[in-house]
PDB file of N, CA and C in Angstrom:
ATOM      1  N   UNK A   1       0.847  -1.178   0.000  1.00  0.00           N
ATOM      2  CA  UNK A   1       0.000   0.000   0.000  1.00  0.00           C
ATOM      3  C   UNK A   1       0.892   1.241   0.000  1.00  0.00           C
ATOM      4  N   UNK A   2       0.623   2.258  -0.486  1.00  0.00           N
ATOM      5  CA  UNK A   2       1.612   3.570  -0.498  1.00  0.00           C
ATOM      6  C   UNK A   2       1.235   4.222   0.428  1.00  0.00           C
ATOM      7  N   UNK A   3       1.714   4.737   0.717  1.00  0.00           N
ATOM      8  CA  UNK A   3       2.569   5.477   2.028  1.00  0.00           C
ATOM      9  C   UNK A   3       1.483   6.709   2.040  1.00  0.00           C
ATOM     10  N   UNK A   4       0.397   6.983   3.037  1.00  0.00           N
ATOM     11  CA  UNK A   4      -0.087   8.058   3.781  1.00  0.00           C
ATOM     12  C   UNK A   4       0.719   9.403   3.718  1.00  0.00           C
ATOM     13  N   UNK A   5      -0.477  10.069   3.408  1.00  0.00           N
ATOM     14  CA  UNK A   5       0.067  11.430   3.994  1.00  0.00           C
ATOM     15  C   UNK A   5      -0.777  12.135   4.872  1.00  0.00           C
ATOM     16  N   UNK A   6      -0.729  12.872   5.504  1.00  0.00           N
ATOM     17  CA  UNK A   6      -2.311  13.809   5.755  1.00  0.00           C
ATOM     18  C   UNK A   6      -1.966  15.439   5.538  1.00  0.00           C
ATOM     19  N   UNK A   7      -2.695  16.453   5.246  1.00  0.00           N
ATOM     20  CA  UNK A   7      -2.594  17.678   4.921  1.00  0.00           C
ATOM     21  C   UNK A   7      -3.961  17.615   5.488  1.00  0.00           C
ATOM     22  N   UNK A   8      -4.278  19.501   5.657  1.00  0.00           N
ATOM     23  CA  UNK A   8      -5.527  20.349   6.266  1.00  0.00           C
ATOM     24  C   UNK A   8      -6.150  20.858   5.244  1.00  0.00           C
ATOM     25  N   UNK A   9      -7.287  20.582   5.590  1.00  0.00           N
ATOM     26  CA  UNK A   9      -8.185  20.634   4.255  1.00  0.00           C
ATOM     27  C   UNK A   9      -9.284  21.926   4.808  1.00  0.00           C
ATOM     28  N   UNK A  10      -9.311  22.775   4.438  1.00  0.00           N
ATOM     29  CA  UNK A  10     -10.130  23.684   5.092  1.00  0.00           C
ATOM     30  C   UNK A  10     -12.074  23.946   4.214  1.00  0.00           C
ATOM     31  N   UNK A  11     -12.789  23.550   4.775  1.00  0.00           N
ATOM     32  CA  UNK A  11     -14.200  23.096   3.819  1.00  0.00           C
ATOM     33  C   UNK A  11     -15.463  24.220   5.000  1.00  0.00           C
ATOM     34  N   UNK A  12     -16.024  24.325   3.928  1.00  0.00           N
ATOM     35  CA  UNK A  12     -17.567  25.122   4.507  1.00  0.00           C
ATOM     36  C   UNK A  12     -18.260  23.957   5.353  1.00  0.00           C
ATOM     37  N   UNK A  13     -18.660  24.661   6.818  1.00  0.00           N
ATOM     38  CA  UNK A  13     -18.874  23.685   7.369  1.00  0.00           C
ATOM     39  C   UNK A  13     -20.268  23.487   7.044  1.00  0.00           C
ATOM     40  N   UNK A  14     -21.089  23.548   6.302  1.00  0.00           N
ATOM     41  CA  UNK A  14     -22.617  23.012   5.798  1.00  0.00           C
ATOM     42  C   UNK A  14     -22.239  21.798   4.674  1.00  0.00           C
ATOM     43  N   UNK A  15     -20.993  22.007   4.132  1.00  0.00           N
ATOM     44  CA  UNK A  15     -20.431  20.981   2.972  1.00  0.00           C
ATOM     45  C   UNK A  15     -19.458  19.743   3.898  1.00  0.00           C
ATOM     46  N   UNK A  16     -19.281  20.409   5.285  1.00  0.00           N
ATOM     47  CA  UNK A  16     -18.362  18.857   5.711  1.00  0.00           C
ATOM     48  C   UNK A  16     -19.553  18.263   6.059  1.00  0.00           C
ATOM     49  N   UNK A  17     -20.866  19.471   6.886  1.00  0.00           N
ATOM     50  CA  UNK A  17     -22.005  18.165   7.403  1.00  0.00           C
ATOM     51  C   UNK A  17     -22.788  17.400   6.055  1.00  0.00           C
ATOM     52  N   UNK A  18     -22.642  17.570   5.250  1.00  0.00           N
ATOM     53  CA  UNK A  18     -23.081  17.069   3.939  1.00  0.00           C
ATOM     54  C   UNK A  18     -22.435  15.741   3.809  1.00  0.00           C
ATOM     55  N   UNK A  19     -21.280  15.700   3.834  1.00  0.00           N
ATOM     56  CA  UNK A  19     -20.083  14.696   3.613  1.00  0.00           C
ATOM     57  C   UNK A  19     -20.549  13.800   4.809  1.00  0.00           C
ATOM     58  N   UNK A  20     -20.187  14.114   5.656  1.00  0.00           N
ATOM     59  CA  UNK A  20     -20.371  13.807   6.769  1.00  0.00           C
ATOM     60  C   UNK A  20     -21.954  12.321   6.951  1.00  0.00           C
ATOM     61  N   UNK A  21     -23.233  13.253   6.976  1.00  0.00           N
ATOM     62  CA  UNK A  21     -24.145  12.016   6.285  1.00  0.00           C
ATOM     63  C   UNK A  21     -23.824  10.993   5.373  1.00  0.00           C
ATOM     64  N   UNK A  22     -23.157  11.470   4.204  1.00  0.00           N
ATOM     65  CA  UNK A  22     -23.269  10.811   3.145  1.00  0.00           C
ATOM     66  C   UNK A  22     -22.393   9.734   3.708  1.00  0.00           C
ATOM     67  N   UNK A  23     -21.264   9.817   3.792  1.00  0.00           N
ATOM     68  CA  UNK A  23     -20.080   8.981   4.797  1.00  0.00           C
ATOM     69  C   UNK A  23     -21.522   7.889   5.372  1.00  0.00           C
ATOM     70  N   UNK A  24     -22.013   8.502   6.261  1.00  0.00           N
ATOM     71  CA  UNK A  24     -22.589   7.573   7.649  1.00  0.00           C
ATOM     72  C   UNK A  24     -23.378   6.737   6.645  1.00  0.00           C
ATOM     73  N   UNK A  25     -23.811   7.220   5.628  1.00  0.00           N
ATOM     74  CA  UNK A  25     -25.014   6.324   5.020  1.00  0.00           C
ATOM     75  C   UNK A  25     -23.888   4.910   3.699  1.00  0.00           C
ATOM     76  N   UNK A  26     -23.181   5.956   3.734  1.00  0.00           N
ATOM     77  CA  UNK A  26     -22.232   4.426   3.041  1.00  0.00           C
ATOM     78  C   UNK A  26     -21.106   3.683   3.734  1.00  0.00           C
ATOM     79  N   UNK A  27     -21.936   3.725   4.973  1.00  0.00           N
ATOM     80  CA  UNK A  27     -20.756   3.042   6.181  1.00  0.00           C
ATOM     81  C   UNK A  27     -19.195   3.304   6.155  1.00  0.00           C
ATOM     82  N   UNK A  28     -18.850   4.481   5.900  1.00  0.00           N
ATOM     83  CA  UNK A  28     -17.801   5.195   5.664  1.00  0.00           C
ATOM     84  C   UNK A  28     -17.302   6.059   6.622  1.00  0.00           C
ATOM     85  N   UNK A  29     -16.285   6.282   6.817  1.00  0.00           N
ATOM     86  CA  UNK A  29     -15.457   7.933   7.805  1.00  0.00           C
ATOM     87  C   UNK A  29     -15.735   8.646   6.911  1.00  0.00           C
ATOM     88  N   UNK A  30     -15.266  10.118   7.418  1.00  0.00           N
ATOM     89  CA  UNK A  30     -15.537  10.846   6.643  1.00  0.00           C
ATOM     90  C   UNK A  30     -14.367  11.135   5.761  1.00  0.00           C
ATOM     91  N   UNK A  31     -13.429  10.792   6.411  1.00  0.00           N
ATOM     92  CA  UNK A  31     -11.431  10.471   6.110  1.00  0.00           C
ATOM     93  C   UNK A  31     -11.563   9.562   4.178  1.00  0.00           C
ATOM     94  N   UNK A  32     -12.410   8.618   5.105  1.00  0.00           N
ATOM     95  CA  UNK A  32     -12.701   7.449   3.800  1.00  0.00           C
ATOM     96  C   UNK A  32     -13.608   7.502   2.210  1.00  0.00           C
ATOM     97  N   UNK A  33     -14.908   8.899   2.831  1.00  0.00           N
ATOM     98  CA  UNK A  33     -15.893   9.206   2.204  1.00  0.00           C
ATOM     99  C   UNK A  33     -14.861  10.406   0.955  1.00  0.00           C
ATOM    100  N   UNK A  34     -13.886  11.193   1.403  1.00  0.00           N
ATOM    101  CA  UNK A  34     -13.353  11.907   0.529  1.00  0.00           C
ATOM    102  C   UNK A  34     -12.538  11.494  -0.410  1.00  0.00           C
ATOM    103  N   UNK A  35     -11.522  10.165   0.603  1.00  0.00           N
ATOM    104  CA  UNK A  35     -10.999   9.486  -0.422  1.00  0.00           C
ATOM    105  C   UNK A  35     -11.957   9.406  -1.577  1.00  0.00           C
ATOM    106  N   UNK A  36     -12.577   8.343  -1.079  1.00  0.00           N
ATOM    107  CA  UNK A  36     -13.547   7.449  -2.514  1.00  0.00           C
ATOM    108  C   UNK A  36     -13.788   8.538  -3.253  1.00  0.00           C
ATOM    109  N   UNK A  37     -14.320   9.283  -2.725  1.00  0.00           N
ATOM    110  CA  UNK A  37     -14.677  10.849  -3.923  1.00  0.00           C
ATOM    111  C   UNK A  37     -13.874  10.946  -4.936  1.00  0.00           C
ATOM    112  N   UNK A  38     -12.452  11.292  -4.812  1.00  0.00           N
ATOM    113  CA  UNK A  38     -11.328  12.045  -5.062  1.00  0.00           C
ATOM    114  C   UNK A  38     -11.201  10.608  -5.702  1.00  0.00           C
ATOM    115  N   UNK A  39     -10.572   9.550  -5.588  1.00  0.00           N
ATOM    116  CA  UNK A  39     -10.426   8.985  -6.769  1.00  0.00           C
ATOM    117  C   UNK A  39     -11.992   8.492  -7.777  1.00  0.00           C
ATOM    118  N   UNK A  40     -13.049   8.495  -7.665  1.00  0.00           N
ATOM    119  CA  UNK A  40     -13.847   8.452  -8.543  1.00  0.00           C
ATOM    120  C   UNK A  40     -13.843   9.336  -9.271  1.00  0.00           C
ATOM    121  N   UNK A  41     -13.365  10.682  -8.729  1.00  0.00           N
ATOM    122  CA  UNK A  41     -13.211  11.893  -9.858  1.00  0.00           C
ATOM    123  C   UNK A  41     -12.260  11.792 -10.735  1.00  0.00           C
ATOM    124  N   UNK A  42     -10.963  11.068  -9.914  1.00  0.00           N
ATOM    125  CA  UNK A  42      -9.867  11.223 -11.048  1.00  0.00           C
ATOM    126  C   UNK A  42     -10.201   9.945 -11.691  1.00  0.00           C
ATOM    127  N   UNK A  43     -10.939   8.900 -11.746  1.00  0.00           N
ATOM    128  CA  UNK A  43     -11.067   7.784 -12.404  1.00  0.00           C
ATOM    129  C   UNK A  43     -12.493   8.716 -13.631  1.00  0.00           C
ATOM    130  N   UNK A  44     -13.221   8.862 -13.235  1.00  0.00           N
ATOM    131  CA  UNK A  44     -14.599   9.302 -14.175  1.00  0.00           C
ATOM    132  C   UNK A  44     -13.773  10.286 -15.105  1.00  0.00           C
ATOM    133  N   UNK A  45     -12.702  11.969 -14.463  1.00  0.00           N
ATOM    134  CA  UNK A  45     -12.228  12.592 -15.457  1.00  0.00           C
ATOM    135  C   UNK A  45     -11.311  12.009 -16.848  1.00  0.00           C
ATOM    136  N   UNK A  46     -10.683  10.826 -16.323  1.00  0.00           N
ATOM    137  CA  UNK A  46      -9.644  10.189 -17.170  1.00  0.00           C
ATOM    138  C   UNK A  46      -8.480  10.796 -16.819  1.00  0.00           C
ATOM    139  N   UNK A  47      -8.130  10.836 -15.578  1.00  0.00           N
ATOM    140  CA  UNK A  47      -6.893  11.403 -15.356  1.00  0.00           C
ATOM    141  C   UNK A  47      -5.925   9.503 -14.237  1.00  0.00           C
ATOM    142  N   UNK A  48      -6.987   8.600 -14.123  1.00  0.00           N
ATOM    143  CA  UNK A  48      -6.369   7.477 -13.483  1.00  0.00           C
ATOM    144  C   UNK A  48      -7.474   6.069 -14.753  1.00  0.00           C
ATOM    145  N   UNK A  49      -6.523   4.945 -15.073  1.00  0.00           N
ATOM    146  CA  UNK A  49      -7.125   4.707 -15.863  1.00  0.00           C
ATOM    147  C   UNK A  49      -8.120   3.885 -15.150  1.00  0.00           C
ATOM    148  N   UNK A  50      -9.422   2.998 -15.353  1.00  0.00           N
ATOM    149  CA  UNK A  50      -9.840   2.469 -14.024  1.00  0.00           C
ATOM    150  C   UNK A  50      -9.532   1.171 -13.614  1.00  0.00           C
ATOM    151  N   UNK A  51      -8.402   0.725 -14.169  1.00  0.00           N
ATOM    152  CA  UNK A  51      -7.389  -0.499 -13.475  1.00  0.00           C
ATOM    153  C   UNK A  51      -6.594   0.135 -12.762  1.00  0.00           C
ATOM    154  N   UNK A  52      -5.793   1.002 -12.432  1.00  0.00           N
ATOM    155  CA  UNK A  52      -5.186   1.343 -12.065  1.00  0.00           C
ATOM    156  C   UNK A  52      -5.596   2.417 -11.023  1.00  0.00           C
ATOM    157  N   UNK A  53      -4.920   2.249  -9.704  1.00  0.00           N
ATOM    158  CA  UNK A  53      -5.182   2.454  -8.552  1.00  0.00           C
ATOM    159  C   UNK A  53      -4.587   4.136  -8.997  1.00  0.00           C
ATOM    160  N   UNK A  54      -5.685   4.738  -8.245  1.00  0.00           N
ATOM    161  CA  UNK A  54      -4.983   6.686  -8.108  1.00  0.00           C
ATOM    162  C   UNK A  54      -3.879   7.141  -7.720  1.00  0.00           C
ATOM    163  N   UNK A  55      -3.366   6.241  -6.317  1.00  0.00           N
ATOM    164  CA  UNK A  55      -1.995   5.898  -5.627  1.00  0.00           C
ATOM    165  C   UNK A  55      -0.973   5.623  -6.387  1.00  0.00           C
ATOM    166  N   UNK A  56      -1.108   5.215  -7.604  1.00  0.00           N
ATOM    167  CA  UNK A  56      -0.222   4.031  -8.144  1.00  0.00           C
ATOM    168  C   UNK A  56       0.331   5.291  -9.188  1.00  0.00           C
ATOM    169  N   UNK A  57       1.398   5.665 -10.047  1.00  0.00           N
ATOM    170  CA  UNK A  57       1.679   6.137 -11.296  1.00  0.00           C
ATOM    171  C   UNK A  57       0.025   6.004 -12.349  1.00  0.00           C
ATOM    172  N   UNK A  58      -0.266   6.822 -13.168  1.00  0.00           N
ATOM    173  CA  UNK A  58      -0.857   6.509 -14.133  1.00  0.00           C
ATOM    174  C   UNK A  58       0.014   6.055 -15.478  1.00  0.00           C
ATOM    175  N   UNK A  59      -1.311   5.692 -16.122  1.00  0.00           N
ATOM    176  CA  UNK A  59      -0.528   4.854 -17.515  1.00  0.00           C
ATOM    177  C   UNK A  59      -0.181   5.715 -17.919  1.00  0.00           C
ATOM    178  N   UNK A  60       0.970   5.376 -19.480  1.00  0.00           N
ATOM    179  CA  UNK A  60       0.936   6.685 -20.196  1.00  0.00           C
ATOM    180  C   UNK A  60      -0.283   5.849 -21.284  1.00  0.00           C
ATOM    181  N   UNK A  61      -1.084   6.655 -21.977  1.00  0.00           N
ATOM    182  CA  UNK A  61      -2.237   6.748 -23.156  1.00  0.00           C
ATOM    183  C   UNK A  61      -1.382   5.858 -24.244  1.00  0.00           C
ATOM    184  N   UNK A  62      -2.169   5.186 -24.937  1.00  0.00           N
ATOM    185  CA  UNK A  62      -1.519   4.001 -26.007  1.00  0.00           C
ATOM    186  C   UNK A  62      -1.659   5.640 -27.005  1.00  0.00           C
ATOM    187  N   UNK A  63      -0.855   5.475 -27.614  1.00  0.00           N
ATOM    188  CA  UNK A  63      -0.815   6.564 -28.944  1.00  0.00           C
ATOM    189  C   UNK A  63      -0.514   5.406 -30.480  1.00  0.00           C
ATOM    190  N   UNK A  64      -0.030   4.460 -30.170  1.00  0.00           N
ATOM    191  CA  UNK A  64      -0.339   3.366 -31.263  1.00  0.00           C
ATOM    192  C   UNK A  64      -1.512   3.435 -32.008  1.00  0.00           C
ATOM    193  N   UNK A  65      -2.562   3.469 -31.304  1.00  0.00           N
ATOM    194  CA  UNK A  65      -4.014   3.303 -32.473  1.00  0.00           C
ATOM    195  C   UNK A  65      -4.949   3.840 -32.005  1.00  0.00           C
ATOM    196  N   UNK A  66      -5.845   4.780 -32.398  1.00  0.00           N
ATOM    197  CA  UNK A  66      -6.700   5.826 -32.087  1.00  0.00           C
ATOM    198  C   UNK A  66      -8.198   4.955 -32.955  1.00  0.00           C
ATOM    199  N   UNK A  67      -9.473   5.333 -32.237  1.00  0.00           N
ATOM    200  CA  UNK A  67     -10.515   5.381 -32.781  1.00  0.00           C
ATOM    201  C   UNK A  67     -10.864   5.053 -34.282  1.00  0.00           C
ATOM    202  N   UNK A  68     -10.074   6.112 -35.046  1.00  0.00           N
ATOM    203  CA  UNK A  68      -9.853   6.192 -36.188  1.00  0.00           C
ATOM    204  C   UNK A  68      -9.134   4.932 -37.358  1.00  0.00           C
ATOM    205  N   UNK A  69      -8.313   4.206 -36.809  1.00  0.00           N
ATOM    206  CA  UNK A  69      -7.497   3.158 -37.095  1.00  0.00           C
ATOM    207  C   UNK A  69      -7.832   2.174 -37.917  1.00  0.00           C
ATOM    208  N   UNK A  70      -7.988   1.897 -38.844  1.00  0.00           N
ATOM    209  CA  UNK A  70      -9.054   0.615 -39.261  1.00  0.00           C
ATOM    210  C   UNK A  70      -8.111  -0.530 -40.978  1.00  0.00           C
TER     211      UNK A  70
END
């Protein structure tokens, strides 16, 4: 597993109690509820591919064969 960090995250507190529920309702911390966030975002934007863990290096993009290719 890679190595923890923690940093201060400074949030509107009507948006941590938001988190906060949502956490309790998916049997989650709230530590845990941001994770999952934060990599579903970078997995949904295409910035982690979705084999590959957020933690981990990302791929580099196949540039071999595009859409177009046939």
């Amino acid at each position: 597993m890679a190595e923890r960090k923690s940093f201060l995250l400074r949030v509107d507190q009507d948006l941590l109690l938001q988190l906060q529920r949502w956490a309790d309702d998916d049997l989650r911390s709230l530590n845990g509820q941001i994770e999952f966030l934060l990599r579903k975002t970078l997995r949904d934007s295409g910035r982690v591919s979705r084999t590959t863990r957020p933690d981990t290096a990302p791929e580099e993009p196949d540039t071999q064969s595009g859409p177009n290719d046939g």
